[in-house]
N, C-alpha and C. Protein backbone atom coordinates (compact mmCIF):
# COMPACT_ATOMS: atom_id res chain seq x y z
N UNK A 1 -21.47 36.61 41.18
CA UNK A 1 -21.48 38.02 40.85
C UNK A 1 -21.41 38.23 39.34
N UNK A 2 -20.67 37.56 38.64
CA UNK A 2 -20.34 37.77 37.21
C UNK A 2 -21.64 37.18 36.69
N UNK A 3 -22.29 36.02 37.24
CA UNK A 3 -23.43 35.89 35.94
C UNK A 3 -24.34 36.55 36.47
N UNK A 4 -24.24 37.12 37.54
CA UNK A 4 -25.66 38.29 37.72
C UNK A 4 -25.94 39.20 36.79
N UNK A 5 -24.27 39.73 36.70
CA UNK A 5 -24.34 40.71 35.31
C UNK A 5 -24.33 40.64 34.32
N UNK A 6 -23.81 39.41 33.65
CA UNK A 6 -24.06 38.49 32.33
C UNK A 6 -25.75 38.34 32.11
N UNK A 7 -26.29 38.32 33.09
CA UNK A 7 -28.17 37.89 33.78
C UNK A 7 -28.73 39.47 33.12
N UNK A 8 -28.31 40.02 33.72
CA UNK A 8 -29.09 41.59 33.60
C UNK A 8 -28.20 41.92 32.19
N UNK A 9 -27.54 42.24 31.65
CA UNK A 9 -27.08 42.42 30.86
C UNK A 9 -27.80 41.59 29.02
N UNK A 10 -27.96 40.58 29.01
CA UNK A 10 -28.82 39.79 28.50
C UNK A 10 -30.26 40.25 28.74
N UNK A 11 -30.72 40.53 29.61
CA UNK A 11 -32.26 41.27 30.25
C UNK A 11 -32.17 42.43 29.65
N UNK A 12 -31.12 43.22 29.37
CA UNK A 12 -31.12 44.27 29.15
C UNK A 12 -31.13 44.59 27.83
N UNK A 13 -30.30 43.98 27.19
CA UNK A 13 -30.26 43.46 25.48
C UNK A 13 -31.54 42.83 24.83
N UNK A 14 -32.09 42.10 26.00
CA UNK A 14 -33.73 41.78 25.13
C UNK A 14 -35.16 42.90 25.23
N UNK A 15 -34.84 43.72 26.72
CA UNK A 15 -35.92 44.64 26.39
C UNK A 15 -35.42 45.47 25.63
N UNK A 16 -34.28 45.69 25.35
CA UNK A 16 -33.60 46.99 24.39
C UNK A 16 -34.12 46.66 22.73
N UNK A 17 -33.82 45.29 22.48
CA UNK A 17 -34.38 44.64 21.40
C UNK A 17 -35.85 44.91 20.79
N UNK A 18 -36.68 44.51 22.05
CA UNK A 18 -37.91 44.63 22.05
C UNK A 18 -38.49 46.08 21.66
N UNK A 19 -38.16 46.95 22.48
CA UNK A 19 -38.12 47.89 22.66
C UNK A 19 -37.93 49.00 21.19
N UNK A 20 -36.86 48.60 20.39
CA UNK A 20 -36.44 48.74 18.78
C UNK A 20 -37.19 48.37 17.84
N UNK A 21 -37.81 47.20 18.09
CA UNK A 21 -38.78 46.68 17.27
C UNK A 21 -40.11 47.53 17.40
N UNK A 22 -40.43 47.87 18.16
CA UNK A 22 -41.09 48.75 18.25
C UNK A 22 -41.61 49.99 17.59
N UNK A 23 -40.61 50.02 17.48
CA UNK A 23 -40.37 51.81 16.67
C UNK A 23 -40.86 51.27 15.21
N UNK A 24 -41.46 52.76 15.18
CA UNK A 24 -42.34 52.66 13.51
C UNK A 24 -41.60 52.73 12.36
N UNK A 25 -40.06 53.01 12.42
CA UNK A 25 -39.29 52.91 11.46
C UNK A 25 -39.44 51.04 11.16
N UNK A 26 -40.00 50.14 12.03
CA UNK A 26 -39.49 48.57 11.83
C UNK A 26 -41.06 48.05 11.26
N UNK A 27 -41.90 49.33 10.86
CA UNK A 27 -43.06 48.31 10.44
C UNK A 27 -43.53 47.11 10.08
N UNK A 28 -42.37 47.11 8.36
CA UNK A 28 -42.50 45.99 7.49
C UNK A 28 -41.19 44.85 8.05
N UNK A 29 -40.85 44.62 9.20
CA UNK A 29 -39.64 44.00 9.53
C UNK A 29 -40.31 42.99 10.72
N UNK A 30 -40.93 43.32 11.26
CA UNK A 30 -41.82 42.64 12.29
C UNK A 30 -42.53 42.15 11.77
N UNK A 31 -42.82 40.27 12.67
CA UNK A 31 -44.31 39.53 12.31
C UNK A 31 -45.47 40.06 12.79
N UNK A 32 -46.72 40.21 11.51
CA UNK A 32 -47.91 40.57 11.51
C UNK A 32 -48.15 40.99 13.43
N UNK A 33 -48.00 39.67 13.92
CA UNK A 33 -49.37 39.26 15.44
C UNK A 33 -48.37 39.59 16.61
N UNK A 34 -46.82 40.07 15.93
CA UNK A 34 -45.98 40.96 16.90
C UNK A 34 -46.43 42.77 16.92
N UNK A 35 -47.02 42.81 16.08
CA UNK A 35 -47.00 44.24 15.42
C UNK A 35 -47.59 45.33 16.58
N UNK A 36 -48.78 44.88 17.18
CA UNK A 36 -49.59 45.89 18.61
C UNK A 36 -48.81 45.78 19.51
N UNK A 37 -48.24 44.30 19.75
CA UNK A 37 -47.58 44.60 21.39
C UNK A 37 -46.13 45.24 21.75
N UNK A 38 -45.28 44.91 20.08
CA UNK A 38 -44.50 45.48 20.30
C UNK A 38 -44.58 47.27 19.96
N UNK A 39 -45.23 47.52 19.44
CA UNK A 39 -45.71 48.95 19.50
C UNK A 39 -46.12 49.79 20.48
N UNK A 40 -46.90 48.71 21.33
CA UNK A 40 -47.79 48.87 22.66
C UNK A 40 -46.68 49.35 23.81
N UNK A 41 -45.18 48.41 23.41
CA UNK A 41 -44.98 48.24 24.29
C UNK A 41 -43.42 49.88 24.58
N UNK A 42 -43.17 49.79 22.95
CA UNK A 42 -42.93 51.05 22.31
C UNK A 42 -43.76 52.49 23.17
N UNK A 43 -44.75 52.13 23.07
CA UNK A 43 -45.58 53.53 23.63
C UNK A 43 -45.30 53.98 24.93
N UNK A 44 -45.51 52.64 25.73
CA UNK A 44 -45.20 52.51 26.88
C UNK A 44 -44.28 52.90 28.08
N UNK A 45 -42.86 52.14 26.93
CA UNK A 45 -41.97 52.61 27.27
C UNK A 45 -41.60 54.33 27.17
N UNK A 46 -41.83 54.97 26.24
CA UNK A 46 -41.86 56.36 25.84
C UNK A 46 -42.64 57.29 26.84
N UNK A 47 -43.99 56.48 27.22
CA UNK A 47 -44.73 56.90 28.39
C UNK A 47 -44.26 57.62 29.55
N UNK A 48 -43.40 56.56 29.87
CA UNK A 48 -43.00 55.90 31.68
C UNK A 48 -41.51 56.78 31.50
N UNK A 49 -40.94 57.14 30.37
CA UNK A 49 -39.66 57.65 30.05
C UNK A 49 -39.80 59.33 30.29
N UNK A 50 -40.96 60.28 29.87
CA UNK A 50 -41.58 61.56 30.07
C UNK A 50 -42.22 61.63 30.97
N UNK A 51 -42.94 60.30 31.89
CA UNK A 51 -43.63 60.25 33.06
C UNK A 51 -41.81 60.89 34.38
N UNK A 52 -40.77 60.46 34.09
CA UNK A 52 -40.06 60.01 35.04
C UNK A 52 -39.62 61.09 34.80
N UNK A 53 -39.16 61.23 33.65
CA UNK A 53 -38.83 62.98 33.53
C UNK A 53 -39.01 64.34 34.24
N UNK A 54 -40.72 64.48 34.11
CA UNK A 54 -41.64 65.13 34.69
C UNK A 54 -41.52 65.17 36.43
N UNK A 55 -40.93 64.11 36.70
CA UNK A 55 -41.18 63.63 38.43
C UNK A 55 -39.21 63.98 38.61
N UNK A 56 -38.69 63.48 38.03
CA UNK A 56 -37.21 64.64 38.26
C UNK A 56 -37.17 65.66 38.14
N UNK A 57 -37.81 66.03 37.58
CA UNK A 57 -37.85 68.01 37.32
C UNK A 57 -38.41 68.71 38.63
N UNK A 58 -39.48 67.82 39.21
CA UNK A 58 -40.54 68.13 39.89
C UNK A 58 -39.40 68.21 41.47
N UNK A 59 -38.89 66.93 41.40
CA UNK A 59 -37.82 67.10 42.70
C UNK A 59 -37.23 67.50 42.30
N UNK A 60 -36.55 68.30 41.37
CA UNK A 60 -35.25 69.29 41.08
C UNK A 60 -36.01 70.48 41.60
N UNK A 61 -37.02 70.97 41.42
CA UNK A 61 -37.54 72.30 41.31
C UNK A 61 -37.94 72.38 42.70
N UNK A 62 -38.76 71.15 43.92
CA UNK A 62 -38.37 71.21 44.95
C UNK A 62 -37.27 71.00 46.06
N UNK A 63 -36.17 70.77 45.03
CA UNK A 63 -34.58 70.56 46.30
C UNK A 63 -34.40 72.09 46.11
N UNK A 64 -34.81 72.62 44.78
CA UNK A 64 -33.86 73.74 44.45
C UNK A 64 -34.76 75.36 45.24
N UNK A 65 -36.27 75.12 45.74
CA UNK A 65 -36.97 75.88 46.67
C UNK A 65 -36.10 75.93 48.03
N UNK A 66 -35.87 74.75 48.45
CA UNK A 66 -35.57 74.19 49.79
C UNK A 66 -34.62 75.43 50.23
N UNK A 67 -33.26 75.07 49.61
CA UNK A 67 -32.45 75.63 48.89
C UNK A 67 -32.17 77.12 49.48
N UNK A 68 -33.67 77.62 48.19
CA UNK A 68 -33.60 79.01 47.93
C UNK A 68 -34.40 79.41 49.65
N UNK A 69 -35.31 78.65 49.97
CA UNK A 69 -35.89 79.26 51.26
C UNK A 69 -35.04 79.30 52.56
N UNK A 70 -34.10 78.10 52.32
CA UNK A 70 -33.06 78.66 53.80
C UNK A 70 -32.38 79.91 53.81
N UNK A 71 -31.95 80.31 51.62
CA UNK A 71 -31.04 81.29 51.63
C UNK A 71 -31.88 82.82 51.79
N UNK A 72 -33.65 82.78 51.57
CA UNK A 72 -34.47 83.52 52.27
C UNK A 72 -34.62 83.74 53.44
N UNK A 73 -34.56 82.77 54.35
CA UNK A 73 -34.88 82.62 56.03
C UNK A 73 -33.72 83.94 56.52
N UNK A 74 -32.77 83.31 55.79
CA UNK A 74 -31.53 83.51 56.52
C UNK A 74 -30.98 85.06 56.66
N UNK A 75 -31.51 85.67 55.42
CA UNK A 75 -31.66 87.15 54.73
C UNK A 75 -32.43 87.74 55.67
N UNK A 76 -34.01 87.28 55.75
CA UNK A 76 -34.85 87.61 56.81
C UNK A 76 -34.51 88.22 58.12
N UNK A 77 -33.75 86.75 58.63
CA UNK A 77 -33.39 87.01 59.98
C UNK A 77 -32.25 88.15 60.13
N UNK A 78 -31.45 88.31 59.54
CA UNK A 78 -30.61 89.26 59.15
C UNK A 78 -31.24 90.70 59.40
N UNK A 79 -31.93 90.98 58.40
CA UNK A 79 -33.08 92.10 57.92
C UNK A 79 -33.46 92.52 59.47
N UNK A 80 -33.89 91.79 60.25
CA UNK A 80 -35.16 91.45 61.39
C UNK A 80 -34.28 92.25 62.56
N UNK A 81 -33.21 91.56 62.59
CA UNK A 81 -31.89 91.90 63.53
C UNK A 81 -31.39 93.08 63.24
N UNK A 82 -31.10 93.86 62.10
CA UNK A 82 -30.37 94.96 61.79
C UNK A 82 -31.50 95.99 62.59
N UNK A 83 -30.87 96.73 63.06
CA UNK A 83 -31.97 98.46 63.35
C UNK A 83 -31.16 99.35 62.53
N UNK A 84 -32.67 99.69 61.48
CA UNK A 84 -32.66 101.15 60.41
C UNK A 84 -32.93 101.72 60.91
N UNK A 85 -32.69 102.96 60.75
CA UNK A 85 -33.37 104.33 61.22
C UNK A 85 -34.24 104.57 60.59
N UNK A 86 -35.16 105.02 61.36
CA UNK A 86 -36.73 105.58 60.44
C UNK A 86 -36.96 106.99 60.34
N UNK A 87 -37.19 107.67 59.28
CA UNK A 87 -37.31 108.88 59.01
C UNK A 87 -38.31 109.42 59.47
């Protein structure tokens, strides 16, 4: 159990690494024939980070319909059941 997380933890510290190098603040700090992939990989990551974003919002905005349509149904049926008088 402990070096699993010592395992991922280390995994985690090298794409984090990677990941830093990346960034255009590290231009002149990186080797030449590192320079596209770690950029590439920079992009990437930034990508998949606003991609995931986009797709939580997306199920936030449909839990939060769900939600609102039972607390519609429910009004409805209410409404449906009451007798108004009609003028």
């Amino acid at each position: 159990m402990v070096l699993r997380d010592w395992f991922m933890f280390r995994t985690l510290l090298a794409a984090l690494t990677v990941y830093t190098y990346g960034h255009p603040a590290f231009d002149g700090y990186r080797p030449t024939f590192l320079d596209k992939p770690l950029q590439g990989f920079h992009v990437e990551i930034n990508g998949a980070a606003r991609d995931g974003e986009r797709a939580l919002s997306v199920l936030n905005d449909a839990r939060t319909m769900r939600y609102l349509n039972k607390y519609i149904d429910s009004i409805d049926a209410q409404l449906r059941g009451a007798s108004l008088p009609i003028r």
